[in-house]
N, C-alpha and C. Protein backbone atom coordinates (compact mmCIF):
# COMPACT_ATOMS: atom_id res chain seq x y z
N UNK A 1 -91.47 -8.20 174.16
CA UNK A 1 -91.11 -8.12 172.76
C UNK A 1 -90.95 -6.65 172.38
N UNK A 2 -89.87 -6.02 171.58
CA UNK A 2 -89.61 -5.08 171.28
C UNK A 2 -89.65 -4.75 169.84
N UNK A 3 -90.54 -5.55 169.19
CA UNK A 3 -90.65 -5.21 167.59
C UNK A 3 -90.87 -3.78 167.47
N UNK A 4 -91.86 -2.96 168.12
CA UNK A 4 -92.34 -1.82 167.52
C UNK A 4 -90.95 -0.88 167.16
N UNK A 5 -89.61 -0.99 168.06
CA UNK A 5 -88.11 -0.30 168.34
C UNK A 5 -87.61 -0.33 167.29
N UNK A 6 -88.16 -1.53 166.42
CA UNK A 6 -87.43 -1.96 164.76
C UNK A 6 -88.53 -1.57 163.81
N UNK A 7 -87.13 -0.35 162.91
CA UNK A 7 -88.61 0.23 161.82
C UNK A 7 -88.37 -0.85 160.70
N UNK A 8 -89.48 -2.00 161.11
CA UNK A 8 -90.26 -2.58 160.12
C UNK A 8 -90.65 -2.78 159.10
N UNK A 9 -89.93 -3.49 158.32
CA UNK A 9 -90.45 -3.18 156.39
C UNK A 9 -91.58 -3.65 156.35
N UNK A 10 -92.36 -3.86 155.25
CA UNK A 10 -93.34 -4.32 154.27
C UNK A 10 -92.83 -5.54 154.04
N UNK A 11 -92.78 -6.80 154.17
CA UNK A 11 -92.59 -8.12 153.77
C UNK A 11 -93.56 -9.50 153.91
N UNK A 12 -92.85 -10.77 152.88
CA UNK A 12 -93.91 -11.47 153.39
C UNK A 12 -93.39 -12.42 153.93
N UNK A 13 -94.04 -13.01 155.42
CA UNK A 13 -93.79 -13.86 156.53
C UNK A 13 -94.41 -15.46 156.28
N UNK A 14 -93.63 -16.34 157.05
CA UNK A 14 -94.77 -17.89 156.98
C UNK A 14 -95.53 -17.63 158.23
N UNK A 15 -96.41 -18.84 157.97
CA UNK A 15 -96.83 -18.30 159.55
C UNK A 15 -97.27 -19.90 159.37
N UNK A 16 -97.16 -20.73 160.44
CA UNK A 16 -97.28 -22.06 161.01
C UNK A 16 -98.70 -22.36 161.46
N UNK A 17 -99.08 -23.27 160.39
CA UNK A 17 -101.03 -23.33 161.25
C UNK A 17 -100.80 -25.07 161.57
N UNK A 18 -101.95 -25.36 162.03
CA UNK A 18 -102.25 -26.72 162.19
C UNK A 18 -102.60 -27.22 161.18
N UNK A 19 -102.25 -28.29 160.94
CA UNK A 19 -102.76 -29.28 159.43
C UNK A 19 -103.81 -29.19 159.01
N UNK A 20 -103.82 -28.78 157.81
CA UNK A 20 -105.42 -28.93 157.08
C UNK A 20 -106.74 -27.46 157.36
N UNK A 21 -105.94 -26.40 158.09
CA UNK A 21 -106.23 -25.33 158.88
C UNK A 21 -105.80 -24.24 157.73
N UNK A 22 -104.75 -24.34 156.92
CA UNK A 22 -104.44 -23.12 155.87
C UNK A 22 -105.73 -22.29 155.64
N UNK A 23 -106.70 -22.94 155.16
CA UNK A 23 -108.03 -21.87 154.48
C UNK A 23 -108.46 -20.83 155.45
N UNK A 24 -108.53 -21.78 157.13
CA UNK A 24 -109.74 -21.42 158.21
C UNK A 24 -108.67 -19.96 158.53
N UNK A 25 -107.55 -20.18 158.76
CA UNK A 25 -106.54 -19.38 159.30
C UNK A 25 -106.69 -18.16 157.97
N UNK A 26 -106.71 -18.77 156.83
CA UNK A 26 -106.44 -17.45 155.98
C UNK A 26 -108.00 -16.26 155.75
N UNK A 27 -109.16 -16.86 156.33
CA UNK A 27 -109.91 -16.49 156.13
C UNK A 27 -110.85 -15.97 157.54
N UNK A 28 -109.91 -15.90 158.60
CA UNK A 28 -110.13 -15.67 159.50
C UNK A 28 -109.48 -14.42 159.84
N UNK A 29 -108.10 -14.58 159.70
CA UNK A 29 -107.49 -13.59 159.27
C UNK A 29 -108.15 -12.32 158.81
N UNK A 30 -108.28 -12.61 157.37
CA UNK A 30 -108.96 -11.77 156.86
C UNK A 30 -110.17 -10.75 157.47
N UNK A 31 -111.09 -11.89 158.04
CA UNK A 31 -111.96 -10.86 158.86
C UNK A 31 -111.81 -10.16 160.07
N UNK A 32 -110.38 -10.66 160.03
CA UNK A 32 -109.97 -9.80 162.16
C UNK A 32 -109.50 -8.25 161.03
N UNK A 33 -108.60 -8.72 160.01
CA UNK A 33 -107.81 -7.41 159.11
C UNK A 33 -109.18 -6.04 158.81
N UNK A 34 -110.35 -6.72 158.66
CA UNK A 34 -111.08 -5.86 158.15
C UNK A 34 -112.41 -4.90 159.25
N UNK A 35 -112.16 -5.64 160.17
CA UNK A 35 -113.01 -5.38 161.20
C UNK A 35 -112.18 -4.74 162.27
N UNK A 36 -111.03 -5.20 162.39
CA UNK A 36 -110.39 -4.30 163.49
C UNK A 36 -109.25 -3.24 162.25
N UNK A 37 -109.82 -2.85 161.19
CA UNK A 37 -108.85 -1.69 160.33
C UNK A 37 -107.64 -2.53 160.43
N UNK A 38 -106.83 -2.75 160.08
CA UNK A 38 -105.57 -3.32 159.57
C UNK A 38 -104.54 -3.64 158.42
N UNK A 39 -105.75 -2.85 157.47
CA UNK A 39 -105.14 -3.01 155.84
C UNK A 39 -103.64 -2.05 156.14
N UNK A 40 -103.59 -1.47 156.82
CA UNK A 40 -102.29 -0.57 156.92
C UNK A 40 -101.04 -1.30 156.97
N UNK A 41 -101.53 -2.32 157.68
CA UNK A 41 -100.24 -3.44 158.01
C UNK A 41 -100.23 -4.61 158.04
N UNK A 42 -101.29 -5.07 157.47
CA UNK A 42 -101.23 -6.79 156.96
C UNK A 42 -101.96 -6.30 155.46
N UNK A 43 -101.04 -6.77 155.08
CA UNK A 43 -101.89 -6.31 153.45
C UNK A 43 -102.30 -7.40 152.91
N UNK A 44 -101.48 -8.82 152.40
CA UNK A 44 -102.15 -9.93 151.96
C UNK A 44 -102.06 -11.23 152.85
N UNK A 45 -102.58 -12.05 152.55
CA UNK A 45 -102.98 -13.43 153.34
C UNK A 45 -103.08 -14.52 151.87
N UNK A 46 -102.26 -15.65 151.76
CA UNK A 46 -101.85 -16.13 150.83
C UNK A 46 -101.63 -18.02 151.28
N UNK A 47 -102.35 -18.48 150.86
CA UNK A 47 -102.40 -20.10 150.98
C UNK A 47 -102.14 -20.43 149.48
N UNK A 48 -100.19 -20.92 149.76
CA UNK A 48 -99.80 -21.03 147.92
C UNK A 48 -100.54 -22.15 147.95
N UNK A 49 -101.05 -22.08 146.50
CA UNK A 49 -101.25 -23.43 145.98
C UNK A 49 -100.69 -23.06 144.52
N UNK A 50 -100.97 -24.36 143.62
CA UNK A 50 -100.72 -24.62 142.01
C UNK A 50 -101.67 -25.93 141.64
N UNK A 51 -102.07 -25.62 140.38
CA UNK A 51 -102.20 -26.61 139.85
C UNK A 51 -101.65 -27.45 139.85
N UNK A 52 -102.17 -29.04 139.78
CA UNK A 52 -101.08 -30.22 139.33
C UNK A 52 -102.44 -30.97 139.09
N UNK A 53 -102.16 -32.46 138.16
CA UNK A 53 -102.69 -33.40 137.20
C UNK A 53 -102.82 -34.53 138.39
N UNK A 54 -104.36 -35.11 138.98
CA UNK A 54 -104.23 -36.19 139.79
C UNK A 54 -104.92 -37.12 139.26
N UNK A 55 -104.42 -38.15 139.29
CA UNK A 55 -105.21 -39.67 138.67
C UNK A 55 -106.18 -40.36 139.51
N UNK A 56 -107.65 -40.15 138.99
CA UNK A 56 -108.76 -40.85 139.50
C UNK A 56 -109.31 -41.97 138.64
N UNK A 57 -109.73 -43.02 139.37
CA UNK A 57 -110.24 -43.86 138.47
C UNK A 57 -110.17 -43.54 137.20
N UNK A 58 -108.70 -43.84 137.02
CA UNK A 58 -108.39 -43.68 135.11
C UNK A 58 -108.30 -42.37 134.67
N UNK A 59 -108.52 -41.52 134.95
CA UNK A 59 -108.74 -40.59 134.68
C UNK A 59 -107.69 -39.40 134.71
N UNK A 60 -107.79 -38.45 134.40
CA UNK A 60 -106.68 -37.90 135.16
C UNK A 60 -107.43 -36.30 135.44
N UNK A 61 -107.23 -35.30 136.39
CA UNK A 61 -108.26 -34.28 136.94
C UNK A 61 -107.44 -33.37 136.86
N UNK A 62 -107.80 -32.25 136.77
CA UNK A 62 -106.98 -30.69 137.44
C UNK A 62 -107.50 -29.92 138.93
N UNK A 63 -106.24 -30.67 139.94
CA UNK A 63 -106.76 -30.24 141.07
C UNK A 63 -106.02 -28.48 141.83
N UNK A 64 -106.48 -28.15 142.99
CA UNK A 64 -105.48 -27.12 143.17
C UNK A 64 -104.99 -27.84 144.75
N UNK A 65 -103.72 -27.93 144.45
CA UNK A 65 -102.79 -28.47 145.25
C UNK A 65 -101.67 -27.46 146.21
N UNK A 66 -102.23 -27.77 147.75
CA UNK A 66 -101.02 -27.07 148.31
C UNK A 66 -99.73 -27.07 148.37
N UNK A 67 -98.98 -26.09 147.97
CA UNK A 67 -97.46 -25.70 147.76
C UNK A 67 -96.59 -26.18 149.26
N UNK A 68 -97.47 -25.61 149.78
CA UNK A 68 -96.37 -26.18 151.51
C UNK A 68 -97.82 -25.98 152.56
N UNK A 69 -98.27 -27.54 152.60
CA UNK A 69 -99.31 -27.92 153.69
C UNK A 69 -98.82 -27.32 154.98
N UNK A 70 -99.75 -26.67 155.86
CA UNK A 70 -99.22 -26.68 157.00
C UNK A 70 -98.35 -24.92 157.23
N UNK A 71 -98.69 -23.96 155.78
CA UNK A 71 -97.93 -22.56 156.15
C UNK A 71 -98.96 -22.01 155.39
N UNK A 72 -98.72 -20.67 156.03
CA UNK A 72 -99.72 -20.05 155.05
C UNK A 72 -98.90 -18.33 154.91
N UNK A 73 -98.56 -17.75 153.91
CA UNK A 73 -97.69 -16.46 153.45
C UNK A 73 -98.67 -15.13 153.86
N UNK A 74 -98.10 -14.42 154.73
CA UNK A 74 -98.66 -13.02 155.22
C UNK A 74 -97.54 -11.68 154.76
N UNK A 75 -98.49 -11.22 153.88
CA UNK A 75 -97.64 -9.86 153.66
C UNK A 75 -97.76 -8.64 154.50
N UNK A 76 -96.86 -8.26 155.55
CA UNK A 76 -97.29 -7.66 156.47
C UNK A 76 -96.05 -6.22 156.77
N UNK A 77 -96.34 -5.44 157.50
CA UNK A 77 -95.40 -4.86 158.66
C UNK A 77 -95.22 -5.43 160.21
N UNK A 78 -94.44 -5.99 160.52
CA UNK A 78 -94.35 -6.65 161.53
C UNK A 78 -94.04 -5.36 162.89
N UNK A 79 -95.08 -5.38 163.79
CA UNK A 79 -95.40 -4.51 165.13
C UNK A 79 -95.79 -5.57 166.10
N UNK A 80 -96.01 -4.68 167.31
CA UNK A 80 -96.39 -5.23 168.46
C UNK A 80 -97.88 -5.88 168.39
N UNK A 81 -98.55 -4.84 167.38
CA UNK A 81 -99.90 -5.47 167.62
C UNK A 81 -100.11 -6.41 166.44
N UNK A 82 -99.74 -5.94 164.85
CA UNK A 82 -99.84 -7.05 163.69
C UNK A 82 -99.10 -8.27 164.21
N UNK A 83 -98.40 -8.56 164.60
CA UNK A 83 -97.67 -9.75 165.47
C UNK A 83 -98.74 -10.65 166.36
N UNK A 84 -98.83 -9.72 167.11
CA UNK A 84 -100.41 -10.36 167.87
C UNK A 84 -101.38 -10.90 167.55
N UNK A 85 -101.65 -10.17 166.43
CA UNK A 85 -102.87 -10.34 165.98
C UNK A 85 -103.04 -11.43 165.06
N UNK A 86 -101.80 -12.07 164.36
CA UNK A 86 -101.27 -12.80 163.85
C UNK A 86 -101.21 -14.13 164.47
N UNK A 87 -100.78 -14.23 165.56
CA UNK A 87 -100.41 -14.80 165.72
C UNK A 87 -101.16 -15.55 167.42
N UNK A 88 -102.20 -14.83 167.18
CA UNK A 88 -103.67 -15.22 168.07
C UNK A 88 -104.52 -15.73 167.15
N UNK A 89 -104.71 -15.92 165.78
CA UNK A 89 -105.67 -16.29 165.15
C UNK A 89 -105.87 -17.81 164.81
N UNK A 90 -106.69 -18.21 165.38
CA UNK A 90 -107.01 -19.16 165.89
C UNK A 90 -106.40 -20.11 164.28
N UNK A 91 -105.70 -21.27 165.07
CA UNK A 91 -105.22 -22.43 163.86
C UNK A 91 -103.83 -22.01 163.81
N UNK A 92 -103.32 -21.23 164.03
CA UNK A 92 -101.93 -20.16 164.05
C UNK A 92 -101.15 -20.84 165.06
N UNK A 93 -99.93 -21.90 164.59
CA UNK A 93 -99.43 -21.97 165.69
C UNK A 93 -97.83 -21.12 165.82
N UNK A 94 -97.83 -20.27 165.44
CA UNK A 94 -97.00 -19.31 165.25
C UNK A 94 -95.99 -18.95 163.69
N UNK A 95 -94.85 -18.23 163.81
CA UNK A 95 -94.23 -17.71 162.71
C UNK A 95 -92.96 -18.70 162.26
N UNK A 96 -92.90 -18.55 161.54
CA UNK A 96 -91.32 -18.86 161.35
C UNK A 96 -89.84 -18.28 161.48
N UNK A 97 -89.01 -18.65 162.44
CA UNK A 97 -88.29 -17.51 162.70
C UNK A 97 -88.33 -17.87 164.49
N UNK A 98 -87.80 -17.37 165.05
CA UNK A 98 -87.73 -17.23 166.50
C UNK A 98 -89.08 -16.97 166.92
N UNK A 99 -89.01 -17.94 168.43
CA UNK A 99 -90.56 -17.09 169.17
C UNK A 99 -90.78 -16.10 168.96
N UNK A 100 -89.93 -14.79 169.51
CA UNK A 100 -90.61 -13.70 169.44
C UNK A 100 -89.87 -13.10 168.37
N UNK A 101 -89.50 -12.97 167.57
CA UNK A 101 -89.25 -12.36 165.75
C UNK A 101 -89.00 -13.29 164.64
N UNK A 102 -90.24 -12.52 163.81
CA UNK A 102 -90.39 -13.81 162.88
C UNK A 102 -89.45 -13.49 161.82
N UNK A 103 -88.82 -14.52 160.69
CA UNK A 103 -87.91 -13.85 159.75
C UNK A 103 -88.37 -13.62 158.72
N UNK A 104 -88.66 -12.73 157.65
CA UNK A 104 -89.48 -12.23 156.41
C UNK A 104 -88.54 -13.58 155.37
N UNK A 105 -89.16 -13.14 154.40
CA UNK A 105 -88.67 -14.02 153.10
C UNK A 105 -87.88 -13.08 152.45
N UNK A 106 -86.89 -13.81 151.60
CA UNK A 106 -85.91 -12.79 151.09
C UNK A 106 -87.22 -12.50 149.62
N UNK A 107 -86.65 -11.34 149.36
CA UNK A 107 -87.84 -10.99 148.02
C UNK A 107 -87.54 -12.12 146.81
N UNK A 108 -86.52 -12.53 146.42
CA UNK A 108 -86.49 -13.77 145.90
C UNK A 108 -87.26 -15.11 146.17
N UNK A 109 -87.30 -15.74 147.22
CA UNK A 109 -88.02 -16.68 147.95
C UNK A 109 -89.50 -16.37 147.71
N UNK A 110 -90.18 -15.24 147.70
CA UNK A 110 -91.43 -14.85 147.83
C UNK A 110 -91.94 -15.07 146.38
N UNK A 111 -91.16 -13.80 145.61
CA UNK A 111 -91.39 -14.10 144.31
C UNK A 111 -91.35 -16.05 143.57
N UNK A 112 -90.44 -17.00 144.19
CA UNK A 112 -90.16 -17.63 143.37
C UNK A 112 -91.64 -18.57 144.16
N UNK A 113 -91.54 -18.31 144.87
CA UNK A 113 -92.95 -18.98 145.74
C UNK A 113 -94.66 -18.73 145.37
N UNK A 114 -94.85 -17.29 145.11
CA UNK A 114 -95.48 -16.73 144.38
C UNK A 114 -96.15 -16.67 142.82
N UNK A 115 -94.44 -17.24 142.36
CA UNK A 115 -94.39 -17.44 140.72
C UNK A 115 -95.06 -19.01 140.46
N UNK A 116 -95.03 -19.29 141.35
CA UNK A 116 -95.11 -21.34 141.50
C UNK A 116 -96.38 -21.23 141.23
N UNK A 117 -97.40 -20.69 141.92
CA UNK A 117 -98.63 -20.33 142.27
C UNK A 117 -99.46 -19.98 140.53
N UNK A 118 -98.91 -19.20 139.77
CA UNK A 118 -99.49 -18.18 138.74
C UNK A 118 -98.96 -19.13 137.46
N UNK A 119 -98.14 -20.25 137.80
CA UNK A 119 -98.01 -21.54 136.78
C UNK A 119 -99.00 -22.39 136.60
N UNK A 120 -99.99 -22.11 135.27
CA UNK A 120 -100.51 -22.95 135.11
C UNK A 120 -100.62 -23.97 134.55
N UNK A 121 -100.93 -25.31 134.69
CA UNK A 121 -100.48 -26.52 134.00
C UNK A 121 -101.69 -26.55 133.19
N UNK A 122 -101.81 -27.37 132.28
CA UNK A 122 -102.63 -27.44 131.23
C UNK A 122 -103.29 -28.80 131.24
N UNK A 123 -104.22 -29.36 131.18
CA UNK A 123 -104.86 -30.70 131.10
C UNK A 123 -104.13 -31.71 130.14
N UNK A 124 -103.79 -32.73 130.47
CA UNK A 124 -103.75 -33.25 129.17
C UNK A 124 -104.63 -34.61 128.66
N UNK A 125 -105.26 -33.72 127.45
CA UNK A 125 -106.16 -35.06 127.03
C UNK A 125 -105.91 -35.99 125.95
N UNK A 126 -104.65 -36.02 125.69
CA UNK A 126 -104.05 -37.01 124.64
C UNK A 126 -103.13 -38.03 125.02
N UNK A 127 -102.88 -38.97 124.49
CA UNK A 127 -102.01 -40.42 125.03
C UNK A 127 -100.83 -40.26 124.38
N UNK A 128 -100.30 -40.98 124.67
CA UNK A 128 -98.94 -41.64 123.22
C UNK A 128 -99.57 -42.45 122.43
N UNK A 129 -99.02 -41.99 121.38
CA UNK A 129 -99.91 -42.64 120.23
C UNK A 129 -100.72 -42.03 119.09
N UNK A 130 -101.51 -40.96 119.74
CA UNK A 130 -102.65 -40.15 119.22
C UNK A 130 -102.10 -39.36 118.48
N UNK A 131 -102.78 -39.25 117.33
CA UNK A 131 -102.32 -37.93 116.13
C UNK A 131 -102.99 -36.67 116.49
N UNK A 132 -102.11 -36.02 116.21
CA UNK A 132 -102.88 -34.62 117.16
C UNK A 132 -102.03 -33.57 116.03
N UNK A 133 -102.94 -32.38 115.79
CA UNK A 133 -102.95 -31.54 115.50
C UNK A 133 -102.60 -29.66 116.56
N UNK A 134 -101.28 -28.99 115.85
CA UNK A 134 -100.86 -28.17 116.89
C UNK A 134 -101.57 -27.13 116.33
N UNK A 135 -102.29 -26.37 117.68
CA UNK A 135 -102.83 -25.33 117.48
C UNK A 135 -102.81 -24.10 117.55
N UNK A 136 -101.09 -23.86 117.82
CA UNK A 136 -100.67 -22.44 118.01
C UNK A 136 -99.57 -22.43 117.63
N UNK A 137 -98.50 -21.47 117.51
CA UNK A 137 -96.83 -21.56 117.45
C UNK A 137 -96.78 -21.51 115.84
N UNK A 138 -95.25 -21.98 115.49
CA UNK A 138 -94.61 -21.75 114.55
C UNK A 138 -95.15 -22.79 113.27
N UNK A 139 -95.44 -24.04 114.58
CA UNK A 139 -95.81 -25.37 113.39
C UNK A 139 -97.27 -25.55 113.25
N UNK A 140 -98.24 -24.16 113.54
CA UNK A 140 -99.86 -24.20 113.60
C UNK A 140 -100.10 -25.12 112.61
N UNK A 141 -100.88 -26.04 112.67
CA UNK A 141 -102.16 -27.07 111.70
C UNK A 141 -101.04 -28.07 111.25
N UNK A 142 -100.01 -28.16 111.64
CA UNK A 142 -98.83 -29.61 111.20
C UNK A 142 -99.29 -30.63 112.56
N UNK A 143 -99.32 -31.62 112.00
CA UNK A 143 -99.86 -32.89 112.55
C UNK A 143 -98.90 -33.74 113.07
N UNK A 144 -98.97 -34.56 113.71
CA UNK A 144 -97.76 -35.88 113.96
C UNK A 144 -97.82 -36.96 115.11
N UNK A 145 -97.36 -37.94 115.64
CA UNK A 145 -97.89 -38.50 117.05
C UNK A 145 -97.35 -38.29 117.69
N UNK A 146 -98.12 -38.50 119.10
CA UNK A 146 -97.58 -38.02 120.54
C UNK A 146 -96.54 -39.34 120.76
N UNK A 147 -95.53 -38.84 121.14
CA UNK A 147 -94.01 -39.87 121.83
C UNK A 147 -94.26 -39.79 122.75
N UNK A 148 -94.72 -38.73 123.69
CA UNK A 148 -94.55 -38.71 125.11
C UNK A 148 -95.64 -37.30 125.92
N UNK A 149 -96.02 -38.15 126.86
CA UNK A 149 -96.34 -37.51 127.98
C UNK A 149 -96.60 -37.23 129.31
N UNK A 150 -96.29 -35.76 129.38
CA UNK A 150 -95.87 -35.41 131.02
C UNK A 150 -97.24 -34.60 131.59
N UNK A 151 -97.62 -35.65 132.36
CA UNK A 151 -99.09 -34.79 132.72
C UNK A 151 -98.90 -34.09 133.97
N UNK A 152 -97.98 -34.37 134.74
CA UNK A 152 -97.66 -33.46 135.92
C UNK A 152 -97.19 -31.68 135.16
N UNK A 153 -96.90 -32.31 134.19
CA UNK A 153 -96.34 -30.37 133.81
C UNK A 153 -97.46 -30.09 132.98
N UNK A 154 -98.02 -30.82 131.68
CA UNK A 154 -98.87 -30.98 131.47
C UNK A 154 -98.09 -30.31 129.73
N UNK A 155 -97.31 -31.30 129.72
CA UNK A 155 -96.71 -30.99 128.33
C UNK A 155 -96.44 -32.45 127.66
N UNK A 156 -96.52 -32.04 126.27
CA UNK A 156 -96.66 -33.91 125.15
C UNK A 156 -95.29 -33.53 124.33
N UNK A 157 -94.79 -34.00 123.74
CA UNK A 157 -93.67 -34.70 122.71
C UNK A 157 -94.49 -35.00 121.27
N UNK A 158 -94.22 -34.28 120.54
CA UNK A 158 -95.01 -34.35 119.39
C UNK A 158 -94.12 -34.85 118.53
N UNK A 159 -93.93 -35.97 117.40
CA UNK A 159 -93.12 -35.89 116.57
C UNK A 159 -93.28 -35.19 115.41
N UNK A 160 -92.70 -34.24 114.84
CA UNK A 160 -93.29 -33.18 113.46
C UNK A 160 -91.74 -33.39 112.49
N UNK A 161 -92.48 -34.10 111.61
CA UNK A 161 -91.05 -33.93 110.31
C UNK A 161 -89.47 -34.99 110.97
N UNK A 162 -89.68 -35.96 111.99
CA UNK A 162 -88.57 -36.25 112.51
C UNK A 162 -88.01 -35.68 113.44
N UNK A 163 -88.70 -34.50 113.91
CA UNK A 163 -88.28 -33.86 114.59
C UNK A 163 -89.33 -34.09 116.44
N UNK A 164 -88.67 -34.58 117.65
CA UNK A 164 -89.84 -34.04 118.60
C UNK A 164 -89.98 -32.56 119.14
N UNK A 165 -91.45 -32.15 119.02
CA UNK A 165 -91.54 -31.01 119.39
C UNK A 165 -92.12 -31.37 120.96
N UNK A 166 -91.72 -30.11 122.09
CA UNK A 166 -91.75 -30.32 123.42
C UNK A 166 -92.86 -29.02 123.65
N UNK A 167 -94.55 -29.27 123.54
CA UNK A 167 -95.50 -28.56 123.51
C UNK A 167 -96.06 -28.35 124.97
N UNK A 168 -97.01 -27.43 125.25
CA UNK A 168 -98.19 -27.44 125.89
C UNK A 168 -98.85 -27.88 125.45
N UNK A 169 -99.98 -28.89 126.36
CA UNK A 169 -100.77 -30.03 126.10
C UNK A 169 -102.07 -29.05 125.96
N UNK A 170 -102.21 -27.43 125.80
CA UNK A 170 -103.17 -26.94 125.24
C UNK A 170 -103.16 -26.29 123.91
N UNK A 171 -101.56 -26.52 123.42
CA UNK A 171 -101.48 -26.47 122.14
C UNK A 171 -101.79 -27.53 121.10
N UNK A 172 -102.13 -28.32 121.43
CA UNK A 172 -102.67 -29.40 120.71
C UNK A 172 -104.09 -30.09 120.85
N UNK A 173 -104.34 -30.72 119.82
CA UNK A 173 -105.86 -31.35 119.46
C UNK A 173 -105.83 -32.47 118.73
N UNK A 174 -106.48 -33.35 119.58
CA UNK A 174 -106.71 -34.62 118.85
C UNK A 174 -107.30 -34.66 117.49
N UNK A 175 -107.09 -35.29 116.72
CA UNK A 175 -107.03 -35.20 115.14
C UNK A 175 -108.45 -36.28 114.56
């Protein structure tokens, strides 16, 4: 392998673990980065997740849910030895991209992957039906019932004046 020949950006890579392995890999990682000096060239270690709304016995929960089971995002300089080292860590079954060169993410892809992550959804504890009171925005302390709701995004349908308003389900309060 001739990575070291290619001057190497700063980017962030997938890297392929075994199922259900994202955490062990990202936190393993971590301690090879800090014990063998490496902050120079693996800078972050990243298991996307996001919020999302899961239904338990009736209920509905705020869990943190993996973005893509089975990868885990390394912000790195790609060399002979960060490569290695990478890609020896145990649960790692390699990069994405060719055996021996992995392909970075375009800075778009990262960011929009990244951005997924820092979306937070909001609980929702109201039904259709329920009179609820809005607690922020333009229409603060105007009242009306819920038409609809989306608990995966974690947004309600308020009707105000004839009008539906399309809220965050933490802008509102049951009445």
């Amino acid at each position: 392998m001739e990575l070291d020949e290619k001057a190497s950006q700063k980017a962030w890579y997938v890297v392929h673990t075994y199922s259900g392995y994202e955490n062990k890999v990202k936190a393993n990682l971590e301690r090879k980065i800090e014990s063998q000096g490496l902050q120079d060239v693996i800078f972050q270690v990243v298991v996307p997740i996001e919020d999302a709304i899961e239904e338990r016995d009736g209920k509905e929960h705020l869990v943190k849910k993996k973005i893509f089971p089975g990868y885990v995002l390394v912000e790195m300089i790609v060399n002979n030895h960060s490569w290695y080292i990478v890609r020896n860590t145990q649960g790692v079954t390699g990069f994405v991209g060719t055996e021996k060169e992995p392909i970075p993410l375009s800075d778009e892809e990262a960011e929009r992957i990244l951005g997924a992550m820092t979306k937070e959804v909001q609980e929702v504890k109201v039904q259709n039906g329920d009179i609820v009171r809005i607690t922020d925005g333009w229409f603060k302390d105007k009242t009306g019932p819920v038409k609809e709701v989306d608990a995966s995004e974690g947004r309600v349908k308020v009707e105000i004046g004839g009008a539906l308003m399309d809220l965050s389900a933490g802008d509102v309060e049951k009445v």
